[in-house]
Protein backbone atom coordinates (compact mmCIF):
# COMPACT_ATOMS: atom_id res chain seq x y z
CA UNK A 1 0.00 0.00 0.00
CA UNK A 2 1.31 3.31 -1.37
CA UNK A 3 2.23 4.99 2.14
CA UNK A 4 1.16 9.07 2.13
CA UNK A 5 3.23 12.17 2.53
CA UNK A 6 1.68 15.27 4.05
CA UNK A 7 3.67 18.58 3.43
CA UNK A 8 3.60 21.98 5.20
CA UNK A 9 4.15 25.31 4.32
CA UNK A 10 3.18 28.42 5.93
CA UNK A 11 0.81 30.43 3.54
CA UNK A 12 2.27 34.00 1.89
CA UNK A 13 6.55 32.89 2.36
CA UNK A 14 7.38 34.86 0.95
CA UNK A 15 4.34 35.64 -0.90
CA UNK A 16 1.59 34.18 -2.66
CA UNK A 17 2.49 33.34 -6.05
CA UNK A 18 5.36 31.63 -4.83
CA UNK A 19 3.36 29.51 -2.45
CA UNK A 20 0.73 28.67 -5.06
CA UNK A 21 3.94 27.47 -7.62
CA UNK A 22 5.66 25.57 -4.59
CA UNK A 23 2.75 23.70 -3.62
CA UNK A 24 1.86 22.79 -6.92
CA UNK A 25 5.76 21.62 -7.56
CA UNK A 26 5.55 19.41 -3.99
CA UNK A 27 2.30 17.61 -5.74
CA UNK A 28 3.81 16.78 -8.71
CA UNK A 29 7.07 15.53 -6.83
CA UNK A 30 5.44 13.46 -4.71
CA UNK A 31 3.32 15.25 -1.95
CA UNK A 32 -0.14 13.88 -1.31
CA UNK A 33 -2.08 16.27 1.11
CA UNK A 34 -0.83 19.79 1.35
CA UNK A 35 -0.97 21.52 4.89
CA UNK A 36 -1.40 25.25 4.63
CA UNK A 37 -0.52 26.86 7.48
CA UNK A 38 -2.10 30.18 8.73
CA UNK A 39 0.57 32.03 10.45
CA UNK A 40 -0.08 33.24 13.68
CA UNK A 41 1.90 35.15 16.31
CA UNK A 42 2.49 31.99 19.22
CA UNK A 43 2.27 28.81 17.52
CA UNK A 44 2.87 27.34 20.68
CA UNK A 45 2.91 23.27 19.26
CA UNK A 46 5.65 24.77 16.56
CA UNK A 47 9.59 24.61 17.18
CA UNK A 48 11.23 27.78 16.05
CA UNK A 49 11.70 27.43 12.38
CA UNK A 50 7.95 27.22 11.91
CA UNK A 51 7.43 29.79 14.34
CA UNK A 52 10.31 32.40 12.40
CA UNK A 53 8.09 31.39 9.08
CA UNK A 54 4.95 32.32 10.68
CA UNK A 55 6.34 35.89 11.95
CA UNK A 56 8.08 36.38 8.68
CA UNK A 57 4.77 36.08 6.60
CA UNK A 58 3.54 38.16 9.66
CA UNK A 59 5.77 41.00 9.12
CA UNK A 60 5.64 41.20 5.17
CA UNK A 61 1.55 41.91 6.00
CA UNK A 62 -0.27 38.48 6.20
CA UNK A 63 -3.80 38.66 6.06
CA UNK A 64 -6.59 35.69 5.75
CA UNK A 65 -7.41 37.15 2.19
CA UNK A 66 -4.09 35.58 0.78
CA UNK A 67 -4.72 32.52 2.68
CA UNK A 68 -8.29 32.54 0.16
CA UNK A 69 -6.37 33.60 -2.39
CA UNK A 70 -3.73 31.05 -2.28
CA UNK A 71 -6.50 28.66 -1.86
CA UNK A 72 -8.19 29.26 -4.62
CA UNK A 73 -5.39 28.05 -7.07
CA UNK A 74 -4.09 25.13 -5.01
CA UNK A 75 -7.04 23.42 -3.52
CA UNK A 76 -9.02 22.51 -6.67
CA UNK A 77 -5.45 21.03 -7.93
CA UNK A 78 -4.61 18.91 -4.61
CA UNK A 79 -5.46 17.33 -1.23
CA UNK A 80 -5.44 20.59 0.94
CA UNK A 81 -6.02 21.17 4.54
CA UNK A 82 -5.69 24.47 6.55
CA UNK A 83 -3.87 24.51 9.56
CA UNK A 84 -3.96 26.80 12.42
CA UNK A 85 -4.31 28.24 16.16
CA UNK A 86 -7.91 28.48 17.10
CA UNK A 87 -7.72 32.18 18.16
CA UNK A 88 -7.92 33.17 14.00
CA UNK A 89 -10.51 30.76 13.55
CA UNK A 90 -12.72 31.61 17.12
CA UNK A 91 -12.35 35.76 15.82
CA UNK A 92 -13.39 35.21 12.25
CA UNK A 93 -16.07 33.14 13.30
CA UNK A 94 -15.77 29.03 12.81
CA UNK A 95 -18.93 28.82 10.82
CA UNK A 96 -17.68 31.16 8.28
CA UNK A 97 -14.27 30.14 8.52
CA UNK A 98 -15.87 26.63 7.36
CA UNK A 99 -18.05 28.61 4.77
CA UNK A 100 -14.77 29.51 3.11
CA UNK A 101 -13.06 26.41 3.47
CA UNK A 102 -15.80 24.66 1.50
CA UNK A 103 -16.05 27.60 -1.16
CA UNK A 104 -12.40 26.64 -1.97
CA UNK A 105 -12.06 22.68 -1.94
CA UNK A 106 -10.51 22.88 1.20
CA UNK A 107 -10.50 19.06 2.57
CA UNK A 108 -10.04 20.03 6.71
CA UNK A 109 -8.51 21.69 9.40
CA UNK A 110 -5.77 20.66 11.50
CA UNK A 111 -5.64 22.50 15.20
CA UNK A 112 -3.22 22.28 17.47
CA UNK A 113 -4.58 24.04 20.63
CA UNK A 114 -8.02 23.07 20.38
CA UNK A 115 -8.23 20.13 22.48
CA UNK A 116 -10.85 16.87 21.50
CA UNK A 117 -12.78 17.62 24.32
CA UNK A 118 -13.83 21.52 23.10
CA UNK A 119 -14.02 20.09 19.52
CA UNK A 120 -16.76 18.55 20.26
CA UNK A 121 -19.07 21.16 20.64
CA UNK A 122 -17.92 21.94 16.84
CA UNK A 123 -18.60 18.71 15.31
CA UNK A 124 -21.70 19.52 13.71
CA UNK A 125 -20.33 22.25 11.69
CA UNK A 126 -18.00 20.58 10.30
CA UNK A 127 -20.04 18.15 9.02
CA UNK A 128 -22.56 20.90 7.85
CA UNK A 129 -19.88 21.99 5.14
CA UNK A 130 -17.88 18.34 4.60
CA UNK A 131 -14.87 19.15 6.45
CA UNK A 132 -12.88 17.41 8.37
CA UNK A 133 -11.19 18.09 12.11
CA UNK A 134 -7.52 16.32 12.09
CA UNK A 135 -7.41 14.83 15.53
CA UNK A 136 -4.13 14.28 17.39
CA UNK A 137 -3.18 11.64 19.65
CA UNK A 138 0.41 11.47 21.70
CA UNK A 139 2.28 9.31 23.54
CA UNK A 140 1.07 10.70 27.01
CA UNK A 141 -2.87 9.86 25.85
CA UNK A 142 -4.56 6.56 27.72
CA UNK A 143 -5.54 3.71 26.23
CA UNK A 144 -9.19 4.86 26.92
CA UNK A 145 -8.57 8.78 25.36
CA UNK A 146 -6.88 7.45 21.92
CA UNK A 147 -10.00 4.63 22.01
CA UNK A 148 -12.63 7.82 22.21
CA UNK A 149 -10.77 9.65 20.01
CA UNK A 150 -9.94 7.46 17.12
CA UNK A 151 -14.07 6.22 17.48
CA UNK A 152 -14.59 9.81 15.18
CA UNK A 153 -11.50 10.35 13.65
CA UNK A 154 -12.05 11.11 9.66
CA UNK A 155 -9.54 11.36 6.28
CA UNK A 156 -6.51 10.75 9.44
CA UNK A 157 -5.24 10.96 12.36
CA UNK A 158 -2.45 13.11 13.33
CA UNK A 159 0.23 10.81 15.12
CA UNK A 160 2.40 12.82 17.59
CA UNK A 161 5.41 10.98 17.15
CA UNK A 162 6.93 12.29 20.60
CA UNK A 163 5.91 14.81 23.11
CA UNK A 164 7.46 18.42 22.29
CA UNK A 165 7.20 20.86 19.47
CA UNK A 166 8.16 20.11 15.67
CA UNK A 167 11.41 19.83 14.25
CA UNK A 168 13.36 19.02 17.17
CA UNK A 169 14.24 15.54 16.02
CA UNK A 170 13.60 13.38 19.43
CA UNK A 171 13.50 9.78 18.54
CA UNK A 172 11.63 7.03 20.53
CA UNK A 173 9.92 3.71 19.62
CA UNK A 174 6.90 4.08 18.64
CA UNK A 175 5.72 0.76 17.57
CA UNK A 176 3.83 -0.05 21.06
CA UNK A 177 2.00 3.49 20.55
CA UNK A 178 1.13 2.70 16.82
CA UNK A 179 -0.09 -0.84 18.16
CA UNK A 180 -2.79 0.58 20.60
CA UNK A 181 -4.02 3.42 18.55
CA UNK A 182 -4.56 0.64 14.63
CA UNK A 183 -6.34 -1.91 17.68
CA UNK A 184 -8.81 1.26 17.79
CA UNK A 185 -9.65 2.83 14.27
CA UNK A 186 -9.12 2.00 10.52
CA UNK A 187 -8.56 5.24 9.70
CA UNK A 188 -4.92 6.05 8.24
CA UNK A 189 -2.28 7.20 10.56
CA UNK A 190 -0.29 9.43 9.90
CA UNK A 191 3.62 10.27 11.69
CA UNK A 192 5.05 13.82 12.52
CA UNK A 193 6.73 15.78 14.62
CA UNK A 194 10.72 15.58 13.99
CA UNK A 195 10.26 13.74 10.24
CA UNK A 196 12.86 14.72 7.38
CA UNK A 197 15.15 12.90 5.03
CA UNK A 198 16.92 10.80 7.49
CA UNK A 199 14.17 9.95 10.28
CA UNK A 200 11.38 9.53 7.96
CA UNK A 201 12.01 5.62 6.93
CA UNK A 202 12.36 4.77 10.56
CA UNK A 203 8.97 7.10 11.35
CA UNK A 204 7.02 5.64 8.84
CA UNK A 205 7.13 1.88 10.24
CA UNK A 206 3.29 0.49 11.31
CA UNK A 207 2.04 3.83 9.53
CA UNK A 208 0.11 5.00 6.72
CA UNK A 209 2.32 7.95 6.11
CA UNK A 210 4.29 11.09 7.38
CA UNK A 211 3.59 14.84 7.73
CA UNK A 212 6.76 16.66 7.28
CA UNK A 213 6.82 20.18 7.81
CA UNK A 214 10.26 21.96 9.58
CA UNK A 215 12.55 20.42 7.10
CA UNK A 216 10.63 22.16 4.36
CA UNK A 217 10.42 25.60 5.90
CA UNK A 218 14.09 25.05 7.01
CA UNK A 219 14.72 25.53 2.84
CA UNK A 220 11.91 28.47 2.63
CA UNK A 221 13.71 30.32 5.29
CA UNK A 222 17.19 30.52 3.61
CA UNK A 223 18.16 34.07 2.58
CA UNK A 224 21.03 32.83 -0.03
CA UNK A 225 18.60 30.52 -2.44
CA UNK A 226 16.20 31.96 -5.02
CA UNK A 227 12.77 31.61 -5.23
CA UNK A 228 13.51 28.53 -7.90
CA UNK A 229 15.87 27.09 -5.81
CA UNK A 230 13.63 27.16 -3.08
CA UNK A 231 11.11 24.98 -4.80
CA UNK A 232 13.05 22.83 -6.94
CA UNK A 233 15.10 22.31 -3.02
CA UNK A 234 11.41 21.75 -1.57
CA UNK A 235 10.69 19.63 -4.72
CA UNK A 236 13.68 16.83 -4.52
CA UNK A 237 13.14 16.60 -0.68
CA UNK A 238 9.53 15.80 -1.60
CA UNK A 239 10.83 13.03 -3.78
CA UNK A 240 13.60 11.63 -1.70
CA UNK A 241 10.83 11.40 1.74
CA UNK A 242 7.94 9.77 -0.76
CA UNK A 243 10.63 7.31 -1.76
CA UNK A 244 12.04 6.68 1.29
CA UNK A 245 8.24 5.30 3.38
CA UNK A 246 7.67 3.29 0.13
CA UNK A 247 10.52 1.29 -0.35
């Protein structure tokens, strides 16, 4: 079974045309579901490479219209999901937030701080306007949380692969974890937190896939490269993670 590679990027680095032309580039090399990520001021589950992206796209003027905009070209071409910090989402209002994801093709959202147990209140909504909520499970949960959890997971669930913040590369065995969550759902599973080049084949074991998103902005983030190099960098790592969980 073909095992799935989720990418992130945070929306508007630099700018939008070049996120619309580097998401586009990760589909063709390899990425299946695209997370677009909403920058916001304390992503507080994000290590500080995601967190410099989000304050960069910040400080050049981010504003949810590119987010729509960006959208707008990507979404009817691939797999997208939105991904952000409740407090945009709870100020623009989540039923119109929801509105605008279905307007665009938009598949879900993925948040970090907005625990299962206030999701629930929420769960109509989303299935007002066919979207799904991404829920996370972590090494810490019980037996009995990832059992209630995983009973209404949808599309996949979002596999904390250690306890921390992304991109710091922590490695543990997660095999017992993977066990107890698969003895629970059939939904696809999905590995991040810490995933690149060099962890991912390791990550990937008793999983349907990986989400990969610091060792991507790691390349967006580098002052010396050019917008092309930036996506054709982007591009091969796309190619050499997809090959690495399917061979």
């Amino acid at each position: 079974m073909d095992k799935k590679l989720v990418g992130f990027i945070t929306s508007s680095l630099p700018e939008n045309n070049f996120t619309i032309d580097l998401a586009l580039s990760m589909k063709d090399a390899g990425v299946d579901i695209l997370e677009l990520g909403i920058p916001f001021s304390d992503p507080v589950a994000d290590g500080p490479i995601i967190e410099k992206a989000s304050l960069t796209a910040l400080n050049n003027g981010f504003k949810l219209k590119d987010l729509f905009e960006i959208s707008a070209q990507i979404a009817p071409q691939m797999d997208t999901l939105w991904m952000g910090y409740m407090n945009p989402f709870y100020h623009y209002g989540m039923e119109d937030f929801l509105k605008k994801a279905k307007e665009f093709n938009i598949q879900g959202l993925i948040i970090p701080d907005l625990p299962y147990e206030e999701a629930k209140v929420y769960k109509d909504i989303f299935a007002k306007y066919d979207q799904s909520l991404i829920d996370f499970v972590a090494p810490t949960d019980s037996f009995e949380r990832i059992k209630t959890i995983t009973q209404r997971s949808n599309k996949f669930i979002y596999m904390v692969a250690y306890t921390g913040i992304t991109g710091s590369g922590v490695t543990e065995d997660l095999q017992p974890f993977l066990s107890s969550i698969k003895r629970y759902t059939t939904t696809p599973v999905y590995v991040g937190f810490g995933v690149n080049a060099k962890t991912a084949k390791d990550k990937v074991k008793g999983s349907d896939g990986v989400i990969v998103g610091s060792a991507f902005i790691d390349i967006l983030l580098r002052e010396e490269l050019s917008y092309s190099q930036k996506i054709a960098q982007c591009s091969e790592l796309s190619k050499i993670i997809k090959n690495e969980i399917n061979i």
